[in-house]
PDB file of N, CA and C in Angstrom:
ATOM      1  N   UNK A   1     250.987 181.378-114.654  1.00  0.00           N
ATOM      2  CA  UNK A   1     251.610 182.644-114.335  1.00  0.00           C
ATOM      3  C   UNK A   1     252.853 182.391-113.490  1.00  0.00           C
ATOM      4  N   UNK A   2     253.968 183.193-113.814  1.00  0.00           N
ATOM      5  CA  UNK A   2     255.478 182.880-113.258  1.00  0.00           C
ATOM      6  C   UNK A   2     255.192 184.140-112.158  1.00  0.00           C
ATOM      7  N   UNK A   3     255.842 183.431-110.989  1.00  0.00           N
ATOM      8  CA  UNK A   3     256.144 184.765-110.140  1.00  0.00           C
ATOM      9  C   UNK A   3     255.510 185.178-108.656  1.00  0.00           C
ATOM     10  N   UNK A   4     255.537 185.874-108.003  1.00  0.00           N
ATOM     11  CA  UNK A   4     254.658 185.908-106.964  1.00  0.00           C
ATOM     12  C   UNK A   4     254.663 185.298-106.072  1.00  0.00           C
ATOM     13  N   UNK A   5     254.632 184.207-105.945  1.00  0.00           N
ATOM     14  CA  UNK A   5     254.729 183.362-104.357  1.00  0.00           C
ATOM     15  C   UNK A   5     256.027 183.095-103.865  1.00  0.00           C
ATOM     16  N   UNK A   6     256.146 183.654-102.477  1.00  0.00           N
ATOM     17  CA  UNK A   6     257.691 183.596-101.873  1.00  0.00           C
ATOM     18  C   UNK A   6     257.282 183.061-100.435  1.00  0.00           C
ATOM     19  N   UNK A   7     257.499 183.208 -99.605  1.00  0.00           N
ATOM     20  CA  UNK A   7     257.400 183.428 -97.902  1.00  0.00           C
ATOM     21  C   UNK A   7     258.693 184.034 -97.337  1.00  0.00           C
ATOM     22  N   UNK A   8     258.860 184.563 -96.141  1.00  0.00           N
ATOM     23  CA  UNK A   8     259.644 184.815 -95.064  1.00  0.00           C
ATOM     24  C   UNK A   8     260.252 183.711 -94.244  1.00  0.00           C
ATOM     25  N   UNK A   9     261.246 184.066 -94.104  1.00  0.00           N
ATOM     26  CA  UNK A   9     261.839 183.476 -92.689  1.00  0.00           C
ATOM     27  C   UNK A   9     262.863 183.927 -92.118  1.00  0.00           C
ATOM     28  N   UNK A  10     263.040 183.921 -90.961  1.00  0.00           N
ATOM     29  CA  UNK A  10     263.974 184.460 -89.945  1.00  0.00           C
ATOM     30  C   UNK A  10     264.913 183.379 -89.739  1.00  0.00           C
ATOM     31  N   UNK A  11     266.126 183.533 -90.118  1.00  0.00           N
ATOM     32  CA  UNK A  11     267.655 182.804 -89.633  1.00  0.00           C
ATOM     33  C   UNK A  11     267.233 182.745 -87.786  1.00  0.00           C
ATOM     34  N   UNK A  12     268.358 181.654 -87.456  1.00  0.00           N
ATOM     35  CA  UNK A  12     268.182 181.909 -86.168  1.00  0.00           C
ATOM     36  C   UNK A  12     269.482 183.135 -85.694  1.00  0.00           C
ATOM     37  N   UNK A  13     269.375 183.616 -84.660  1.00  0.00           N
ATOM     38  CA  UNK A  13     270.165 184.562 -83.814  1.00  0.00           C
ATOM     39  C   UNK A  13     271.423 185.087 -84.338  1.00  0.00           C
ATOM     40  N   UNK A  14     271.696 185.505 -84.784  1.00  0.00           N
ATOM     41  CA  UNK A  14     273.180 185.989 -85.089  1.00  0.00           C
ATOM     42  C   UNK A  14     274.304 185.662 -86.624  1.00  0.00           C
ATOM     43  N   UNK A  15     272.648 185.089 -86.926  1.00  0.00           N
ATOM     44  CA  UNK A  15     273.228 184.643 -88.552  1.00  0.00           C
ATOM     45  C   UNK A  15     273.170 185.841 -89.733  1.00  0.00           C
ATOM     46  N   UNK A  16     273.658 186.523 -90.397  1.00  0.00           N
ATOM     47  CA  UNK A  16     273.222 187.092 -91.644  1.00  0.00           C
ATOM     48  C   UNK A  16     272.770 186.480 -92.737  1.00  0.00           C
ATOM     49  N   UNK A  17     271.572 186.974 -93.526  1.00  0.00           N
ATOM     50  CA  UNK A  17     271.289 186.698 -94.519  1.00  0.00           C
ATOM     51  C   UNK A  17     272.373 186.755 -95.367  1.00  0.00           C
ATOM     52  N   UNK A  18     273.313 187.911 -95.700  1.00  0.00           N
ATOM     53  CA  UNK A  18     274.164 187.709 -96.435  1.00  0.00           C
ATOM     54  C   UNK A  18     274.913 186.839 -96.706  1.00  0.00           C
ATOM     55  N   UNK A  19     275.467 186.137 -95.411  1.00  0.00           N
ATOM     56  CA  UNK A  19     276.453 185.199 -95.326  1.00  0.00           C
ATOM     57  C   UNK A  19     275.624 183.788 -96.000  1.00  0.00           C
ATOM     58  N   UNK A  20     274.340 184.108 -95.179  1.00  0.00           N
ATOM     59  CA  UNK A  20     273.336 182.573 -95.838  1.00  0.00           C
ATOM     60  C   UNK A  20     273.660 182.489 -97.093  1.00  0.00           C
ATOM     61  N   UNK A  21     273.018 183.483 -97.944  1.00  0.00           N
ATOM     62  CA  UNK A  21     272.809 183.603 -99.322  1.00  0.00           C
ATOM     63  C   UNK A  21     274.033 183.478 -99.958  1.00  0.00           C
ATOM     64  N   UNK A  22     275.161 183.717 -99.874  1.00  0.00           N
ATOM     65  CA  UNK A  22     276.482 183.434-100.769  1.00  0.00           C
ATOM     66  C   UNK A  22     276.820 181.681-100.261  1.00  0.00           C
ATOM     67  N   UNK A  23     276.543 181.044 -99.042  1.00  0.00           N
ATOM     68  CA  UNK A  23     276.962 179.585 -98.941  1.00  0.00           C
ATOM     69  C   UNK A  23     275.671 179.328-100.108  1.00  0.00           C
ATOM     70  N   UNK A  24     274.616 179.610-100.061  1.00  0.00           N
ATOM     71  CA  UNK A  24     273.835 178.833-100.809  1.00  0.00           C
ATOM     72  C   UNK A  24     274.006 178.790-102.186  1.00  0.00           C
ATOM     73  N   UNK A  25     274.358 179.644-102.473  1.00  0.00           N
ATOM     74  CA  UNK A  25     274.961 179.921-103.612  1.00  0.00           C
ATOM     75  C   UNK A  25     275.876 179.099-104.113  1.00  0.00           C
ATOM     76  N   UNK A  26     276.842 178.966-103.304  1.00  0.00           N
ATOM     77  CA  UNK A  26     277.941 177.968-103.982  1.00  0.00           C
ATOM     78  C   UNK A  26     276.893 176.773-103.691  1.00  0.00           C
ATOM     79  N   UNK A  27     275.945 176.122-103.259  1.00  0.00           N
ATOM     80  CA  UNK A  27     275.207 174.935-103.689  1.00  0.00           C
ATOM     81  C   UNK A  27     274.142 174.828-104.525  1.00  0.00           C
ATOM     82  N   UNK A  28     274.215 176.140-105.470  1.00  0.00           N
ATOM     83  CA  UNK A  28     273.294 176.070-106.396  1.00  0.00           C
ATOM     84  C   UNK A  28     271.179 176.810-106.317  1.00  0.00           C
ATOM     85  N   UNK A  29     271.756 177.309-104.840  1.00  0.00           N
ATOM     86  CA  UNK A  29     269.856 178.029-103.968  1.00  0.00           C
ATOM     87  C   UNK A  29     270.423 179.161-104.526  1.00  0.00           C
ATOM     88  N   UNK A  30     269.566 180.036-104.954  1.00  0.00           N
ATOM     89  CA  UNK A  30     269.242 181.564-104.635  1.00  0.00           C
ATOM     90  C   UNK A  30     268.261 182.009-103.759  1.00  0.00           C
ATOM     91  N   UNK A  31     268.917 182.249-102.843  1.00  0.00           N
ATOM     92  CA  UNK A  31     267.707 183.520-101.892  1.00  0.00           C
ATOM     93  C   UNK A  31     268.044 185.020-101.683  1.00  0.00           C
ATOM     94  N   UNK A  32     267.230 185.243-101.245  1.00  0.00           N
ATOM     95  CA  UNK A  32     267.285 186.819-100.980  1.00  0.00           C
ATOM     96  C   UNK A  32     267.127 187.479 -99.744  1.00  0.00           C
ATOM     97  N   UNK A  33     267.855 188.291 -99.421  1.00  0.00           N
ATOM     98  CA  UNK A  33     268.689 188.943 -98.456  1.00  0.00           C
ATOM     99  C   UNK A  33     267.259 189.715 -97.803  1.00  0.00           C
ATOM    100  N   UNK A  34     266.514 189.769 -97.218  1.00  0.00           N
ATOM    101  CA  UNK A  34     265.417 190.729 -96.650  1.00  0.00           C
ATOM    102  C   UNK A  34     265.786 191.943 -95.992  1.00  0.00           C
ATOM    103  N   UNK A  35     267.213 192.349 -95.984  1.00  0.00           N
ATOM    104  CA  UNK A  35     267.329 193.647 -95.268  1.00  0.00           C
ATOM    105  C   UNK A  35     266.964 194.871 -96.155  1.00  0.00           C
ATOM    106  N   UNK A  36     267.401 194.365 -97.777  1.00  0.00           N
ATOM    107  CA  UNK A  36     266.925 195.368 -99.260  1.00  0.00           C
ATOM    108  C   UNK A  36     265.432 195.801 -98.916  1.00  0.00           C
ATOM    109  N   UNK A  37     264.808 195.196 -98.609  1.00  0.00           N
ATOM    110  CA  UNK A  37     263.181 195.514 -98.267  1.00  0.00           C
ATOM    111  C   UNK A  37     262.411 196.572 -97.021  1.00  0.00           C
ATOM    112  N   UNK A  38     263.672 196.768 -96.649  1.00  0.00           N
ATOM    113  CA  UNK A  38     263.415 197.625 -95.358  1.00  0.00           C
ATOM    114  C   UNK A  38     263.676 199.103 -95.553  1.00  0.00           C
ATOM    115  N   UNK A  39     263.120 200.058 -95.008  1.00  0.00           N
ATOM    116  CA  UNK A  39     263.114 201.571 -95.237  1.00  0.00           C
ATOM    117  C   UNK A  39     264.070 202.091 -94.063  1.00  0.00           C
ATOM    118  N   UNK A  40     263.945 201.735 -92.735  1.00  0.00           N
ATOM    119  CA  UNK A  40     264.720 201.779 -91.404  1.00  0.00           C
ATOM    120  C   UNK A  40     265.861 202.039 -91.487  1.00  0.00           C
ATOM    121  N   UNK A  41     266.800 202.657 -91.468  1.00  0.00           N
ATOM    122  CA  UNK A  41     268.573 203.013 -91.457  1.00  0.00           C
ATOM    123  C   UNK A  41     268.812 201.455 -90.513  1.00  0.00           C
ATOM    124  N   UNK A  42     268.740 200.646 -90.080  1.00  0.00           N
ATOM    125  CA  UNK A  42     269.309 199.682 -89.212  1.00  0.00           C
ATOM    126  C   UNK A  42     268.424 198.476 -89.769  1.00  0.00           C
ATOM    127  N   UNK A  43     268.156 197.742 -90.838  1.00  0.00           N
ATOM    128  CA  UNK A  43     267.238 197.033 -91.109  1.00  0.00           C
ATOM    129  C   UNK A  43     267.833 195.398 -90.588  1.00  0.00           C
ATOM    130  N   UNK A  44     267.087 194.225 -90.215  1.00  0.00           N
ATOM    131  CA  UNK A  44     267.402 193.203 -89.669  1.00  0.00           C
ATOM    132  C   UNK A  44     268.238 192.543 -90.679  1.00  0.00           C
ATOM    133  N   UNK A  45     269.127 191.800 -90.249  1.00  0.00           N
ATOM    134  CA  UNK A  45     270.099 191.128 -90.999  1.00  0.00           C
ATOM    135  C   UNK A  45     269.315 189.546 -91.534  1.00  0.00           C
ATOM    136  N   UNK A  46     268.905 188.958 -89.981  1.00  0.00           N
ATOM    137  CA  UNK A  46     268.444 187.489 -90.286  1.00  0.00           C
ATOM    138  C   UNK A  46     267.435 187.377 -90.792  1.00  0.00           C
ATOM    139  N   UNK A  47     266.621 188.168 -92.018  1.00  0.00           N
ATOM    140  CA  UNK A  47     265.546 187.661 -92.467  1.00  0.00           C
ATOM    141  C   UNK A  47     266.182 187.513 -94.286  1.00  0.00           C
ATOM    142  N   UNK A  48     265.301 186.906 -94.676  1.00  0.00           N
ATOM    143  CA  UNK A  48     265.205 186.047 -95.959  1.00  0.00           C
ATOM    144  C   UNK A  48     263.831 185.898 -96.474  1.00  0.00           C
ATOM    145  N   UNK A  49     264.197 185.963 -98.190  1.00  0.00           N
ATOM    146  CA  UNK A  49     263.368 185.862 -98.666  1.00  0.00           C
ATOM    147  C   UNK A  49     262.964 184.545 -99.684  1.00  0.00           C
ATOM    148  N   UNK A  50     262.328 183.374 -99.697  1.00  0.00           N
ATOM    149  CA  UNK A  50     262.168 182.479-100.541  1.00  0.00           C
ATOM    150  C   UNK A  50     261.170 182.361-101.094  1.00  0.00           C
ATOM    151  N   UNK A  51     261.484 182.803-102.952  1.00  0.00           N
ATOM    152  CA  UNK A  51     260.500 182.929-103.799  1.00  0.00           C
ATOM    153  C   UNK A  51     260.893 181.171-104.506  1.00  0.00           C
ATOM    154  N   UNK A  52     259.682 181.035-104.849  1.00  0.00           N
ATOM    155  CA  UNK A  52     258.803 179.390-105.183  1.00  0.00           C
ATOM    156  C   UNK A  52     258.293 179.317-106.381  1.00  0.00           C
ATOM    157  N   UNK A  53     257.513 180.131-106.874  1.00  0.00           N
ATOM    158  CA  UNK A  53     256.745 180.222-107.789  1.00  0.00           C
ATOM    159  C   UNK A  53     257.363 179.435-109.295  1.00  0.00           C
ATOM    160  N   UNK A  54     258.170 179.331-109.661  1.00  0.00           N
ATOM    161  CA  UNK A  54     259.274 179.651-110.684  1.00  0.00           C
ATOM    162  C   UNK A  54     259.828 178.138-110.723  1.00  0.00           C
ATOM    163  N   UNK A  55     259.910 177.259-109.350  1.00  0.00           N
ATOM    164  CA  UNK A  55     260.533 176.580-109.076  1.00  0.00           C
ATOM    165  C   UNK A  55     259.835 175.195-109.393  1.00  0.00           C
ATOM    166  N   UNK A  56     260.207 174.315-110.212  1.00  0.00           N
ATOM    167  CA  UNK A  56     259.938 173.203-110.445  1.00  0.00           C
ATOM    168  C   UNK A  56     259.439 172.377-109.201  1.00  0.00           C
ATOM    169  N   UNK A  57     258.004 172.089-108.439  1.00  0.00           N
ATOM    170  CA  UNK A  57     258.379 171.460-107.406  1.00  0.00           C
ATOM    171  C   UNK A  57     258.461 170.479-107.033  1.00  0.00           C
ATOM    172  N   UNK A  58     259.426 169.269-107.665  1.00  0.00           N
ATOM    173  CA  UNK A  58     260.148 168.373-107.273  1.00  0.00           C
ATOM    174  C   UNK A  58     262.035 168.877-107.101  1.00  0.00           C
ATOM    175  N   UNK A  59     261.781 169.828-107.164  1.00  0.00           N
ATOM    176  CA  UNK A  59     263.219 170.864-107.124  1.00  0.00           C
ATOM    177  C   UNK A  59     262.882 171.633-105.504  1.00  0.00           C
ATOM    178  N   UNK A  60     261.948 171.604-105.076  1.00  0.00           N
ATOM    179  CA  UNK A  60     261.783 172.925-103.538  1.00  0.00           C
ATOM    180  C   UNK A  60     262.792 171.896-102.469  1.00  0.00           C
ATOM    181  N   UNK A  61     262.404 170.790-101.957  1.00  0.00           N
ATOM    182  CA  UNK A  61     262.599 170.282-100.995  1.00  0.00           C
ATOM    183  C   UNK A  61     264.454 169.536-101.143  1.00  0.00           C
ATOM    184  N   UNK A  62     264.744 169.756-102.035  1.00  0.00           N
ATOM    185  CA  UNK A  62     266.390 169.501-102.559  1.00  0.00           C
ATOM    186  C   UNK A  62     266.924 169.997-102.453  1.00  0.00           C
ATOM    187  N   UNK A  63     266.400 171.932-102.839  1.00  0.00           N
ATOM    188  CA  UNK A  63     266.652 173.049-102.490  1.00  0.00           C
ATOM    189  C   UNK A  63     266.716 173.443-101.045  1.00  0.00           C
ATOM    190  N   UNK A  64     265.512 172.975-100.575  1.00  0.00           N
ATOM    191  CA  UNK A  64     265.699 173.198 -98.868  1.00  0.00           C
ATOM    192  C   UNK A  64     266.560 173.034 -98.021  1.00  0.00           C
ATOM    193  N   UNK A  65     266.644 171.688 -98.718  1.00  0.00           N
ATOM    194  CA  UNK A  65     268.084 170.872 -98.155  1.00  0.00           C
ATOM    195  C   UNK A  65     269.094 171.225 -98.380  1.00  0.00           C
ATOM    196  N   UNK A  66     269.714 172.077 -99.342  1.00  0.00           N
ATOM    197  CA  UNK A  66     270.799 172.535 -99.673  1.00  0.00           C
ATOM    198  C   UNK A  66     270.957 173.849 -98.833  1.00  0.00           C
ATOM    199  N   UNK A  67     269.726 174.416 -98.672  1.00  0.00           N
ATOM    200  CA  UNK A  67     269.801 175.339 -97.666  1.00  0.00           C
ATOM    201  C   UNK A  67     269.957 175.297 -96.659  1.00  0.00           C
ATOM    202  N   UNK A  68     269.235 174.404 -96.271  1.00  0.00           N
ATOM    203  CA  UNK A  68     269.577 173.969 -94.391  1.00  0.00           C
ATOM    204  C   UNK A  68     271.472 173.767 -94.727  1.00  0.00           C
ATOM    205  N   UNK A  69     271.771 172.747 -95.230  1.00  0.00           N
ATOM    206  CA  UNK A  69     273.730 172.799 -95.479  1.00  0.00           C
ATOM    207  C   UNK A  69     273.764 174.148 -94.979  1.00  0.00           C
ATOM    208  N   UNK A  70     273.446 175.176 -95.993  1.00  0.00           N
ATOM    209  CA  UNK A  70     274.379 176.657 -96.096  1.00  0.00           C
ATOM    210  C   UNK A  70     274.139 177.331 -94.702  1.00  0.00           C
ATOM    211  N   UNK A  71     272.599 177.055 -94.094  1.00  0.00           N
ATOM    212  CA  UNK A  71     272.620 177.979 -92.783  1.00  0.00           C
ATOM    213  C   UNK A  71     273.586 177.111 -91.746  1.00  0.00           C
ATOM    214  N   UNK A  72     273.751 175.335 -91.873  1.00  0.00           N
ATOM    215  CA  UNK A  72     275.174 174.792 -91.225  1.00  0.00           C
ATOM    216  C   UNK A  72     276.481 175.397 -91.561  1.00  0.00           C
ATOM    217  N   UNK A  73     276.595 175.865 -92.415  1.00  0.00           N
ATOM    218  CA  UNK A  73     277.909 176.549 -92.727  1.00  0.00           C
ATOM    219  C   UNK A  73     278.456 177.141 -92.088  1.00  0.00           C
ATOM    220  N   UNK A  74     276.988 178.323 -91.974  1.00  0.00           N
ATOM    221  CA  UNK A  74     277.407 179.857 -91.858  1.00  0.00           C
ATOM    222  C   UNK A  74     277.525 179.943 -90.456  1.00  0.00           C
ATOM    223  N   UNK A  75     276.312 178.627 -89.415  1.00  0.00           N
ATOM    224  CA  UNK A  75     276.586 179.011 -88.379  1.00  0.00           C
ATOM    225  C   UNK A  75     277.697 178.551 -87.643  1.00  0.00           C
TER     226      UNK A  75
END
């Protein structure tokens, strides 16, 4: 079965997801922005969403790494 397993995580302090998610992007990660998930008029910027399921996993931890880069980017 495709689908379903993701987890959370919180950027540190003053980072946007948005900003995360477009560096990662240019290295080939897709993540997702966790503020879409919120009902609140003011929803948190630094959370993220990383879905797995889908993901080849000798592909997660390459990916990670490309992510950690993008949150160096952004911060």
């Amino acid at each position: 079965t495709l689908g379903g397993s993701s987890l959370w995580a919180r950027l540190p302090r003053g980072l946007d997801a948005r900003d995360v998610a477009r560096a990662a992007l240019d290295r080939g990660v897709v993540i997702e922005p966790g503020d879409v998930h919120f009902l609140r008029p003011d929803p948190p910027r630094d959370v993220m969403r990383l879905g797995f399921a889908a993901i080849a996993t000798d592909r997660i931890a390459p990916g990670i790494a490309r992510l950690a880069e993008a949150i160096r980017a952004v911060g």
